[in-house]
Protein backbone atom coordinates (compact mmCIF):
# COMPACT_ATOMS: atom_id res chain seq x y z
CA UNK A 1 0.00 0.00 0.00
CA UNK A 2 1.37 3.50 -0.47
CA UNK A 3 2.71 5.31 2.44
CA UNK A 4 0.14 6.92 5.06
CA UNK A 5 0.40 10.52 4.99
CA UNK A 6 -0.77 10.16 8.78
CA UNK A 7 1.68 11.63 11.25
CA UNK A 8 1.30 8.74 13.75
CA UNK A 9 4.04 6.26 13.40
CA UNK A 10 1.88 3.63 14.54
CA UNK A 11 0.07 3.38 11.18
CA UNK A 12 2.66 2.42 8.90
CA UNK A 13 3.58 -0.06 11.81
CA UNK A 14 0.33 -1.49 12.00
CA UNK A 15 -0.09 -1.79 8.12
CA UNK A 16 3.54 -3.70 7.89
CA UNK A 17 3.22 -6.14 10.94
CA UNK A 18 0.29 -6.99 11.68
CA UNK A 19 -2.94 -6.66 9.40
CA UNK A 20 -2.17 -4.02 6.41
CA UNK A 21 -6.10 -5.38 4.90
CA UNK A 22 -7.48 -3.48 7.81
CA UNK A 23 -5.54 -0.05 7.52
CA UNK A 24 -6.70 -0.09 3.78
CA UNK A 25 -10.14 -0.53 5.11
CA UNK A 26 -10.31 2.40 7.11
CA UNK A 27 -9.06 4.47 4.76
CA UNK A 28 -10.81 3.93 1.95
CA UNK A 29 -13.77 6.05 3.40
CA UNK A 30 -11.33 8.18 5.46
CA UNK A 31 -12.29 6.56 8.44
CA UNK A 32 -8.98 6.55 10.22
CA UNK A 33 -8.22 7.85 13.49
CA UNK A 34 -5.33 7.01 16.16
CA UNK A 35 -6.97 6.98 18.93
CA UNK A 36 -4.61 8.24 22.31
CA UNK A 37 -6.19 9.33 25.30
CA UNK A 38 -9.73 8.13 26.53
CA UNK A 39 -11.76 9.31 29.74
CA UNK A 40 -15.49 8.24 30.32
CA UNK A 41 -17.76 8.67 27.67
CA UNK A 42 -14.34 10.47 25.42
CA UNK A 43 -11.94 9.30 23.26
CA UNK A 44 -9.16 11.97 21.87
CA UNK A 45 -7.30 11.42 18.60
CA UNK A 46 -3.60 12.04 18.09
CA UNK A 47 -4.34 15.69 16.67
CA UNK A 48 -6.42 16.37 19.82
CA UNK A 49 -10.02 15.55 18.64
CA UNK A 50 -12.32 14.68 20.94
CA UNK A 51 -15.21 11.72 20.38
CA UNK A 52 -18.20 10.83 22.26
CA UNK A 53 -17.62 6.95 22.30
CA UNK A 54 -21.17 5.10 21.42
CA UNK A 55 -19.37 2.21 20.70
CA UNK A 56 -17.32 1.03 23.68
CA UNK A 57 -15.27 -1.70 22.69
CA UNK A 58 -17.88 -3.59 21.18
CA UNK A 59 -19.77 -3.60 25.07
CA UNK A 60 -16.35 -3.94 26.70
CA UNK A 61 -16.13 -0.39 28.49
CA UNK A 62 -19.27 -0.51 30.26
CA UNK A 63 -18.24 2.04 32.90
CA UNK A 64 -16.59 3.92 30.41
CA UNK A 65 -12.68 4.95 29.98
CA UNK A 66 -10.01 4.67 32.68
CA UNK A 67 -13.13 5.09 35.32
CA UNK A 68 -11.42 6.37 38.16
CA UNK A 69 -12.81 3.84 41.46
CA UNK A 70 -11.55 1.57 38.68
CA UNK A 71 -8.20 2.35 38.56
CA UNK A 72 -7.57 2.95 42.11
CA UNK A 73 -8.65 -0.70 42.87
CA UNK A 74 -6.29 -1.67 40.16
CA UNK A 75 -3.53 0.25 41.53
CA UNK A 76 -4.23 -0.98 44.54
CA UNK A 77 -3.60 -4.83 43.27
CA UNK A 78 -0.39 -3.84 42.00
CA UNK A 79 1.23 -2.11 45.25
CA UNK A 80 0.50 -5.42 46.86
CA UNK A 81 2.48 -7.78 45.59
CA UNK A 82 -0.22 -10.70 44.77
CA UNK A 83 1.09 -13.58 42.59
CA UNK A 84 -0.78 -13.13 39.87
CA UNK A 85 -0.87 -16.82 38.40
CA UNK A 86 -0.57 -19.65 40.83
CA UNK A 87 -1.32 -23.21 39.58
CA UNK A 88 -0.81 -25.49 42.44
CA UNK A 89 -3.41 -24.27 45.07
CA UNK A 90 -6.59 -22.58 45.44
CA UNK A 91 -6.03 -19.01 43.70
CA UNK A 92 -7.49 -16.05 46.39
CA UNK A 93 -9.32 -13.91 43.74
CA UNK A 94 -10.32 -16.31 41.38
CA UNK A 95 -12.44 -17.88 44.32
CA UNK A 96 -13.32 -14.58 45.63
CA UNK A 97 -14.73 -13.45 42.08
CA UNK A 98 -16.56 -16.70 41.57
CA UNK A 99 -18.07 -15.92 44.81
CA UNK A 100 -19.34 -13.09 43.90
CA UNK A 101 -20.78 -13.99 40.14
CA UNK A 102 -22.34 -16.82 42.07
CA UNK A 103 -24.68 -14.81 44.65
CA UNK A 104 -25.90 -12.71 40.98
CA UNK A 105 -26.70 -15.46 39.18
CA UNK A 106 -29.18 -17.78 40.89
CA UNK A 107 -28.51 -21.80 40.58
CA UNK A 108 -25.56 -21.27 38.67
CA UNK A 109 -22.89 -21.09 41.49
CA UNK A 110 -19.70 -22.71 39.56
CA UNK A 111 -17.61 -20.69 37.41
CA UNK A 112 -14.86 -21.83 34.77
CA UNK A 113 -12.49 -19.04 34.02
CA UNK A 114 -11.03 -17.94 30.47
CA UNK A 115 -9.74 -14.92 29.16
CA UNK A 116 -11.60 -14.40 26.21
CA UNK A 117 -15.30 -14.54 25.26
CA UNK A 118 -14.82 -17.21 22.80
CA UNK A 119 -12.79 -19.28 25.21
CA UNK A 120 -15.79 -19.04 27.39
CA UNK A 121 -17.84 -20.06 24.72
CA UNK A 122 -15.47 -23.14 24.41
CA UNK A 123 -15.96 -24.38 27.80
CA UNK A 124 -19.52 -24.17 27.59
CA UNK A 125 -19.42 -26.56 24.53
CA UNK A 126 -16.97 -28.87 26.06
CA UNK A 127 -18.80 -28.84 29.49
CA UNK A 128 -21.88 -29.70 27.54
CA UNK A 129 -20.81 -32.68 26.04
CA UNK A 130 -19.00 -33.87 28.95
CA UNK A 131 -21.61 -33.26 31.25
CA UNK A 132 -24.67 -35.01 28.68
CA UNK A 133 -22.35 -37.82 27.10
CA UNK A 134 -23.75 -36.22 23.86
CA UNK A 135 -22.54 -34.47 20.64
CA UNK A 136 -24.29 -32.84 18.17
CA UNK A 137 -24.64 -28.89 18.63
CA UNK A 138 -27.42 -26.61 17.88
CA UNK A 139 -26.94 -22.80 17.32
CA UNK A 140 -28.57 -20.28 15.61
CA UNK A 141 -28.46 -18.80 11.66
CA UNK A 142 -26.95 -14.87 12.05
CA UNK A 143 -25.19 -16.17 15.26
CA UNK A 144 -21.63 -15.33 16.45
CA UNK A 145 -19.82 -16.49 19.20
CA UNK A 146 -16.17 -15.99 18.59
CA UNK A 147 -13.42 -16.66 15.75
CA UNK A 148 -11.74 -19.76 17.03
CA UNK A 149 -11.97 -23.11 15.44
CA UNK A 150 -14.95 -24.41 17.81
CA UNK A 151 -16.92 -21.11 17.96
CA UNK A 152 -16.68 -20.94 14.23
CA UNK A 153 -18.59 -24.71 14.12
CA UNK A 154 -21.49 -23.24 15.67
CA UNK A 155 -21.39 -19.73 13.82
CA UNK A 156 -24.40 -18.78 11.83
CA UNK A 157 -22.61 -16.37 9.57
CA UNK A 158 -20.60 -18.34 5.91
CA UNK A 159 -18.35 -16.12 5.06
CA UNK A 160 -17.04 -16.42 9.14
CA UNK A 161 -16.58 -20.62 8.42
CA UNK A 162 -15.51 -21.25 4.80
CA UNK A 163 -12.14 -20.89 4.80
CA UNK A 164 -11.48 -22.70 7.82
CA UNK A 165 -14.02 -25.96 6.88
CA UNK A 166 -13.86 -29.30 8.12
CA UNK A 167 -15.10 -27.39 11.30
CA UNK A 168 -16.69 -29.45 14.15
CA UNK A 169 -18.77 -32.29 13.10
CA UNK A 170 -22.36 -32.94 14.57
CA UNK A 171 -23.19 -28.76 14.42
CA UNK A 172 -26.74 -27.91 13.62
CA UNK A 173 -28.49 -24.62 12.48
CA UNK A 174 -31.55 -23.55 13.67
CA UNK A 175 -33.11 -19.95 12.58
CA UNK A 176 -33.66 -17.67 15.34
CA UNK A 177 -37.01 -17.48 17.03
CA UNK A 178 -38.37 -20.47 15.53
CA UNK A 179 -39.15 -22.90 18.38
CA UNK A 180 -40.62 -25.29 16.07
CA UNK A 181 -37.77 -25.50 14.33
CA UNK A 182 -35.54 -26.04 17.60
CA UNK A 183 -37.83 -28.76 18.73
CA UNK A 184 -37.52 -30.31 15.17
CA UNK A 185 -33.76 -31.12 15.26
CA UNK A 186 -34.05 -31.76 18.69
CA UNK A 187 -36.00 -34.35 18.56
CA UNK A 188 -34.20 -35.68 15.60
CA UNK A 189 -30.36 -35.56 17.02
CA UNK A 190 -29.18 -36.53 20.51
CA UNK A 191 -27.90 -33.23 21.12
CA UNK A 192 -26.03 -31.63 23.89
CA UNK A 193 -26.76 -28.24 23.85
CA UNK A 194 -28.43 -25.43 22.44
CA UNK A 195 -26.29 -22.42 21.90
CA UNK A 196 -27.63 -18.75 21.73
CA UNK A 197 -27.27 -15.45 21.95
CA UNK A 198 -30.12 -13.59 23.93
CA UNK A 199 -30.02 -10.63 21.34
CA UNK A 200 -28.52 -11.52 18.30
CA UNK A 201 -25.72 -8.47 17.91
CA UNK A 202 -23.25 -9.00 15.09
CA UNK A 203 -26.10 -10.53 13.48
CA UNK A 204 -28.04 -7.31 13.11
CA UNK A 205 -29.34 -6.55 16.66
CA UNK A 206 -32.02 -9.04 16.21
CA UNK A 207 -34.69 -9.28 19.01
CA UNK A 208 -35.76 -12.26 19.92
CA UNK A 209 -39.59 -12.62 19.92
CA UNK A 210 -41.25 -12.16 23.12
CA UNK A 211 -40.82 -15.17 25.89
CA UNK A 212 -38.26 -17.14 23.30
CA UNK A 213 -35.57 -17.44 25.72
CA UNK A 214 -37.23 -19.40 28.44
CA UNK A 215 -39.11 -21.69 25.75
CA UNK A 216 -36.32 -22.79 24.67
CA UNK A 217 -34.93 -23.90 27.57
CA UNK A 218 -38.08 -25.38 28.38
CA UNK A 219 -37.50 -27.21 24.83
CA UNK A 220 -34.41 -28.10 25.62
CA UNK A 221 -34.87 -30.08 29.13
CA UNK A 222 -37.75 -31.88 27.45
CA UNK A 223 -35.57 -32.90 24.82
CA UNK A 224 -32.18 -33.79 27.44
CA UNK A 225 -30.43 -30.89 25.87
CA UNK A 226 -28.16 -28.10 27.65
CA UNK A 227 -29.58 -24.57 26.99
CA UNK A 228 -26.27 -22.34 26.67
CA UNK A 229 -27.02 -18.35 26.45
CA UNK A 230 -23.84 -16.55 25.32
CA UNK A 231 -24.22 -12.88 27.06
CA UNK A 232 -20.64 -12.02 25.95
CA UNK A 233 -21.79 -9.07 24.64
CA UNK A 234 -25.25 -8.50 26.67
CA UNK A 235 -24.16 -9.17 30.26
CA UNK A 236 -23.52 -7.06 33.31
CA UNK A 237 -25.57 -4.33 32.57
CA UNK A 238 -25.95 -4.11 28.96
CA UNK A 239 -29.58 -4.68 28.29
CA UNK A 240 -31.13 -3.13 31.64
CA UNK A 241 -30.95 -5.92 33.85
CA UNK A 242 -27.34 -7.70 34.68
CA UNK A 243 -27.95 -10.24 32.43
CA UNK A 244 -30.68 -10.40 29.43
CA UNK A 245 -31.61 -13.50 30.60
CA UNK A 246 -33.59 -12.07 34.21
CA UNK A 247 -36.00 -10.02 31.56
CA UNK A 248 -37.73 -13.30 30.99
CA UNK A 249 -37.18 -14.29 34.71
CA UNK A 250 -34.92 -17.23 34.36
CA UNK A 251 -31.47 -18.66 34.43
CA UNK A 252 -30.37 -21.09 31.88
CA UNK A 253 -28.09 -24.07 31.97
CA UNK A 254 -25.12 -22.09 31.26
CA UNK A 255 -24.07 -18.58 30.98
CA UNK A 256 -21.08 -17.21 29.16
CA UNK A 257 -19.46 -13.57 30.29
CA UNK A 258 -16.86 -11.54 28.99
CA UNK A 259 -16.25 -8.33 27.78
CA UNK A 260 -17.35 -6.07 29.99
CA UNK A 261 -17.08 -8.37 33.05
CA UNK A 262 -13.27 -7.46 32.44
CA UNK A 263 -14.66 -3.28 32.00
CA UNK A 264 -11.93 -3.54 28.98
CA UNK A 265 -9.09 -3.22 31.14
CA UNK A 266 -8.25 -7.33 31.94
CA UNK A 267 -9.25 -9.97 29.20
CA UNK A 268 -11.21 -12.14 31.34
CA UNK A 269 -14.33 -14.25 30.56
CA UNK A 270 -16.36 -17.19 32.86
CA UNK A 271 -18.67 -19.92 31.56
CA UNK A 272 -21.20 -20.12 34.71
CA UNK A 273 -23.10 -23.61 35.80
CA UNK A 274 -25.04 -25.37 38.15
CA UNK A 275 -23.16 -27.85 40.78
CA UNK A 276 -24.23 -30.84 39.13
CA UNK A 277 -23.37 -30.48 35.68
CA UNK A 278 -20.23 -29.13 36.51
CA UNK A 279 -19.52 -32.24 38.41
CA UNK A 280 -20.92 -34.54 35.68
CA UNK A 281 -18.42 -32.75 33.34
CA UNK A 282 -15.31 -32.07 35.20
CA UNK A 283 -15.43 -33.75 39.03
CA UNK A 284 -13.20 -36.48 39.04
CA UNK A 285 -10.10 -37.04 39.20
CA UNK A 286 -9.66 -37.89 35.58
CA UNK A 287 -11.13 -34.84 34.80
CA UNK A 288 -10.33 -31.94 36.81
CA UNK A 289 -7.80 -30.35 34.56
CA UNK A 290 -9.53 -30.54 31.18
CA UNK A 291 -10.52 -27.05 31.22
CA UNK A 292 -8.11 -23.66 31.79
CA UNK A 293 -5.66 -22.35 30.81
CA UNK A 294 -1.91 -20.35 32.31
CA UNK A 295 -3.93 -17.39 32.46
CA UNK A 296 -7.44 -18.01 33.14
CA UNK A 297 -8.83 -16.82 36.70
CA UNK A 298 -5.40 -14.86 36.95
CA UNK A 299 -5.44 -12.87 40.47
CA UNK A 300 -5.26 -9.47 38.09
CA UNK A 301 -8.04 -10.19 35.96
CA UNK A 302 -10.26 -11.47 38.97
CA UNK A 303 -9.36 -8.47 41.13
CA UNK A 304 -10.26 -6.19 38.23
CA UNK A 305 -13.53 -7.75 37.40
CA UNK A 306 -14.45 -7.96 41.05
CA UNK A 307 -14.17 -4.40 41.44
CA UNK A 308 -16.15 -3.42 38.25
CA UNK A 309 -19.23 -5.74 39.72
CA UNK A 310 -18.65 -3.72 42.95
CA UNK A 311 -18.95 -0.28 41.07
CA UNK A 312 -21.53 -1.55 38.95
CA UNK A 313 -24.12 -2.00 42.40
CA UNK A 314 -22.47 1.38 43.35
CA UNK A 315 -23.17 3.60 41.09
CA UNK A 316 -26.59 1.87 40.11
CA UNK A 317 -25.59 0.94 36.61
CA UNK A 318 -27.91 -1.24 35.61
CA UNK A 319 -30.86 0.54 36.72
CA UNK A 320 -28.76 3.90 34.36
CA UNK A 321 -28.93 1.03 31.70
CA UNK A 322 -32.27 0.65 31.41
CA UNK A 323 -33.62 3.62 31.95
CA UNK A 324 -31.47 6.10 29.71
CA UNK A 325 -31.88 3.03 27.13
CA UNK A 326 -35.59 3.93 27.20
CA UNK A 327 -34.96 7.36 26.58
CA UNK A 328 -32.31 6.96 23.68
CA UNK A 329 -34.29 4.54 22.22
CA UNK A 330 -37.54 7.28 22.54
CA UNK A 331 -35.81 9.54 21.13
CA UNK A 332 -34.65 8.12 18.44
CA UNK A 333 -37.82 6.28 17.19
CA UNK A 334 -39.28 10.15 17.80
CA UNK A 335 -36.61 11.82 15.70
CA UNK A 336 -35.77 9.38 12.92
CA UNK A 337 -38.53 6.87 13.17
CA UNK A 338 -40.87 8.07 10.27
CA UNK A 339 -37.35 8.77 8.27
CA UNK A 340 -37.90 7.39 4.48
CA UNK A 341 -34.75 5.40 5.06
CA UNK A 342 -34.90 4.16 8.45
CA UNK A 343 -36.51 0.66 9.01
CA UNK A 344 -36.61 0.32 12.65
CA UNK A 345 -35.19 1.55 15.98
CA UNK A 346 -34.61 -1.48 18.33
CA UNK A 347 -32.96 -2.52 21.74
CA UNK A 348 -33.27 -3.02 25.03
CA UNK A 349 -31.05 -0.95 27.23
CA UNK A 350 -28.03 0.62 26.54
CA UNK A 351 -27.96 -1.83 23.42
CA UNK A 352 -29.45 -0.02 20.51
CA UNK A 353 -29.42 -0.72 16.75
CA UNK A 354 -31.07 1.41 13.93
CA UNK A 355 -31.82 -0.89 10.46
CA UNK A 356 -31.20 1.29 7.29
CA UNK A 357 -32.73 1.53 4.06
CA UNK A 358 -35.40 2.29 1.85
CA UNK A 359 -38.91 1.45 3.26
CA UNK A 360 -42.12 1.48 1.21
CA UNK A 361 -41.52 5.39 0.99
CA UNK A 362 -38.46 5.39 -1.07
CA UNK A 363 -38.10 7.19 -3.72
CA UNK A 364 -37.41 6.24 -7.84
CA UNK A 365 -34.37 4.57 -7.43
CA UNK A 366 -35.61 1.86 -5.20
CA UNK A 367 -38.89 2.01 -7.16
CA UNK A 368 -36.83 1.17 -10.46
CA UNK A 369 -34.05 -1.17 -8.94
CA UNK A 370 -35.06 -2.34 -5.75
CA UNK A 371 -32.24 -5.44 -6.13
CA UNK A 372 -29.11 -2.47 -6.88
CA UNK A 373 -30.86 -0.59 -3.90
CA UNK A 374 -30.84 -3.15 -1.26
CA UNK A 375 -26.98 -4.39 -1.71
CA UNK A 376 -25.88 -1.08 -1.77
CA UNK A 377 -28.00 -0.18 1.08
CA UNK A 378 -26.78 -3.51 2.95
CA UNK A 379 -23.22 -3.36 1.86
CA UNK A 380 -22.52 0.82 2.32
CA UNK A 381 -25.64 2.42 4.39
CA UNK A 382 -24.34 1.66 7.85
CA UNK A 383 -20.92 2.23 7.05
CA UNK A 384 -21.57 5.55 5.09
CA UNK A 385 -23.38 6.88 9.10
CA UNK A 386 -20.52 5.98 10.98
CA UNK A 387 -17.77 7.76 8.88
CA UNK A 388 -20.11 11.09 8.94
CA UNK A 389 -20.51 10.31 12.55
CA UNK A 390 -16.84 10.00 12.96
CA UNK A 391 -16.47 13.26 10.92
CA UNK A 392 -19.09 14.91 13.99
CA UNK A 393 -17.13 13.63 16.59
CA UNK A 394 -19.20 10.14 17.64
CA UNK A 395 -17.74 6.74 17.34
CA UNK A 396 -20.20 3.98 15.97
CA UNK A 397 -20.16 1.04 14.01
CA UNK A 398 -22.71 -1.33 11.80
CA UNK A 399 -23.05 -4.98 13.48
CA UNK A 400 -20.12 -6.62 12.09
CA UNK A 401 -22.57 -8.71 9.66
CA UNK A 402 -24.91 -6.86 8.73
CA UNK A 403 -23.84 -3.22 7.72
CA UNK A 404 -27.14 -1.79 7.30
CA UNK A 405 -27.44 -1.62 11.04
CA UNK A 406 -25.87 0.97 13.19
CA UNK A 407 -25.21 -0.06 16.47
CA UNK A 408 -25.35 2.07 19.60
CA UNK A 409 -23.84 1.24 22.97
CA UNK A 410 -22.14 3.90 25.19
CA UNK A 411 -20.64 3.25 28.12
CA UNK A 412 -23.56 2.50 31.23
CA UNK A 413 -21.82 5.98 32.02
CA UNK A 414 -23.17 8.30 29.21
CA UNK A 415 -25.13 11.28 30.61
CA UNK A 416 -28.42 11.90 29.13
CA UNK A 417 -26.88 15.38 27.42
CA UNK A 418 -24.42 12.62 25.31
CA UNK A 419 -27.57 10.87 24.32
CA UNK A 420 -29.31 13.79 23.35
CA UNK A 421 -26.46 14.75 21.97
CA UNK A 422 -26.16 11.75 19.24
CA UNK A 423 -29.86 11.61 18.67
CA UNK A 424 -29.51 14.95 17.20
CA UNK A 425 -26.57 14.18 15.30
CA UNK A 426 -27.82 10.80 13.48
CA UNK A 427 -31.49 12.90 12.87
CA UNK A 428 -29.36 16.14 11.10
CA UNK A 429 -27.28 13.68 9.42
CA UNK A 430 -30.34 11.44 8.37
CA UNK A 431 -32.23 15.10 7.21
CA UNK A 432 -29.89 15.27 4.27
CA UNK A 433 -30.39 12.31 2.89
CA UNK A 434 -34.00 10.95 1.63
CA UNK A 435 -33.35 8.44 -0.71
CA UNK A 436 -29.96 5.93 -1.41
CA UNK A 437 -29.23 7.78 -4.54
CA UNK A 438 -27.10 10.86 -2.92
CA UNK A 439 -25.62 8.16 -0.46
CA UNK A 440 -24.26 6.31 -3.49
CA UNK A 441 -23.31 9.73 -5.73
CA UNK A 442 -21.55 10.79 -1.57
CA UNK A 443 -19.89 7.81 -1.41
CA UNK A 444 -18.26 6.93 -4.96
CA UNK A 445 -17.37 10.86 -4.69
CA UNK A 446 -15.48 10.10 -1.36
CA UNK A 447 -14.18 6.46 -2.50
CA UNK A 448 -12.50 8.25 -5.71
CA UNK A 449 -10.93 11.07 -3.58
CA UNK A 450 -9.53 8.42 -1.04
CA UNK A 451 -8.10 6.24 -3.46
CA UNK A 452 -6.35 9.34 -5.18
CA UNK A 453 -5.12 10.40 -2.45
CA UNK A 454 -3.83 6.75 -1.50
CA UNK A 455 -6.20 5.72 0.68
CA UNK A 456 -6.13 8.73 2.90
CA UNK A 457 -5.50 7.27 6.74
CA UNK A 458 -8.01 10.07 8.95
């Protein structure tokens, strides 16, 4: 690629060590920023910009940048000279923070430690089959749980597997929301678990339809099957209550955390269970040590994650959660909702997602090509928001899968002004545009200057 004419050295270094594809891709539309400095709800660029931040690590900075009780607690850990990894004895803080994750989260009171969300994941496919004496896995079409080899098996998304098939054998896709079609293959495969995701994010911040969740698990005990919710992305906090799963009033099988249960400061992740089918899985002697890893339940990570529960009862995040998610989701649906190009405001929480595109009020293009209209809508719409966002000062992205829908989630921190605040900015934004053909004439315009100017980083 031609040389960046950013003035951050760590652009070039990024492009010629570890993925150059990526640099390219952010500056095609001139999306690039170095990001340096980040407080709260703000991110600051290397030229001093500042950014409201409505995108949090993907749901990992749930109390927001460098929070400061945060970072004292963290501090504190490393003034006291804790061994941080310690293999042949009970580690302190890892049983200190499964304590505490077990008096949140009803019957299921044993914890298995990773440090990433789709190591979590892992463990909760390898505990089910352990646990059942089963194999075959059932997960959802759209779904995504993670890029390793095993989360791939039970990803709903092609373009995520092909390259990597053979994956897993004995993986089965269901669509989401249909219980008929769950009991189906149920019925029809001795299968160990049903994996899903309680809001389908990546996916396109699907809902699911009202009472699904606890069907299925009713489905799934009926049928001898593990129900597995993967709240990676939804838990502590996200969605209004600490977990998604307590709006329908129940706990499932298993429940995988991450993200924010390490407030993006520690990678750490848990797959939670009951007593017995941990024991099933992994309590003999033969067994014990068939899940972890050198730095799973590490006395950092557990410290870190214990304090960011502790702040989380604090400062009343969840209850922040869901009610500013009522409000930005209010506003929105009043500012942009009868938009010709808006589809539909939905969320729950702090966990928002706007679908893009033309709706039955479009105007001649989509009329006259409604194929053309929909992959451009699908495959620049979303993308096309968050660059003008950028370009306004707000950080956003389209669910990685589906690009026609912008997802919101701020930190559990944002103040009602920073809400307010982006509402406006998507509705001005939205105001100039009432059909996809200036969004297409916008874009080619900005794809030719970028790629003249060789692929402009920022």
């Amino acid at each position: 690629m031609p040389p960046s004419p950013s003035s951050h050295p760590a652009v070039a270094k990024y492009a010629e060590h570890v993925n150059p594809a990526f640099v390219k891709l952010l500056g095609a539309f001139g999306y690039g920023r170095v990001f340096v400095r980040a407080r709260g709800c703000s991110l600051w660029d290397h030229e001093g910009r500042e950014y409201l931040d409505f995108l949090s690590g993907f749901g990992a900075h749930n109390l927001g940048h460098n929070h400061p009780k945060l970072r004292t607690r963290m501090a504190e850990f490393l003034a006291d000279d804790v061994p941080n990894l310690v293999h042949v004895g009970p580690p302190v803080h890892a049983a200190e923070l499964a304590a505490e994750l077990a008096r949140r989260a009803g019957p299921l009171s044993m914890c298995l430690f990773s440090c990433t969300g789709a190591e979590a994941v892992e463990a909760a496919l390898k505990l089910a089959r352990a646990a059942t004496g089963k194999k075959t896995l059932v997960y959802c079409k759209n779904g995504y749980h993670g890029l390793n080899l095993g989360t791939l098996s039970i990803s709903g998304i092609p373009r995520m597997r092909e390259l990597f098939e053979p994956l897993l054998p004995a993986c089965q896709e269901v669509p989401f929301g249909d219980l008929d079609a769950l009991d189906e293959v149920l019925g029809k495969t001795r299968a160990a678990a049903f994996l899903v995701e309680p809001i389908q994010a990546e996916g396109g911040m699907i809902m699911p339809p009202r009472g699904y969740l606890r069907a299925a698990q009713e489905l799934c005990r009926k049928r001898g099957a593990l129900f597995v919710l993967d709240e990676v992305q939804t838990g502590i906090g996200r969605t209004g209550s600490l977990f998604a799963c307590e709006a329908e009033g129940f706990f499932p099988d298993v429940l995988v955390l991450g993200k924010a249960l390490g407030g993006g400061m520690a990678p750490i992740s848990a797959t939670l269970t009951t007593p017995d089918l941990c024991k099933r899985a992994f309590g003999t002697a033969e067994r014990f040590d068939l899940h972890g890893s050198t730095y799973a339940g590490n006395a950092f990570a557990c410290r870190t994650a214990g304090a960011i529960l502790s702040i989380v009862d604090e400062e009343e995040l969840v209850r922040a959660s869901r009610e500013k998610g009522e409000r930005m989701i209010g506003a929105l649906r009043g500012r942009i909702g009868a938009h010709p190009l808006v589809r539909e405001v939905r969320g729950r929480g702090l966990f928002v997602g706007i679908e893009l595109g033309p709706t039955e009020k479009g105007g001649l293009l989509h009329r006259a090509l409604p194929g053309l209209v929909e992959a451009v809508s699908r495959r620049i719409f979303g993308q096309w928001l968050s660059v003008r966002l950028l370009e306004r000062g707000i950080v956003a992205q389209p669910a990685s899968q589906q690009w026609n829908v912008l997802k919101l989630e701020p930190p559990l921190t944002v103040t009602e002004a920073e809400i307010d605040r982006v509402v406006d900015c998507i509705g001005a934004l939205l105001d100039e545009y009432r059909d996809v053909a200036p969004i297409v004439r916008d874009a080619t315009t900005r794809l030719g200057q970028q790629f003249a100017g060789g692929w402009r980083f920022g």
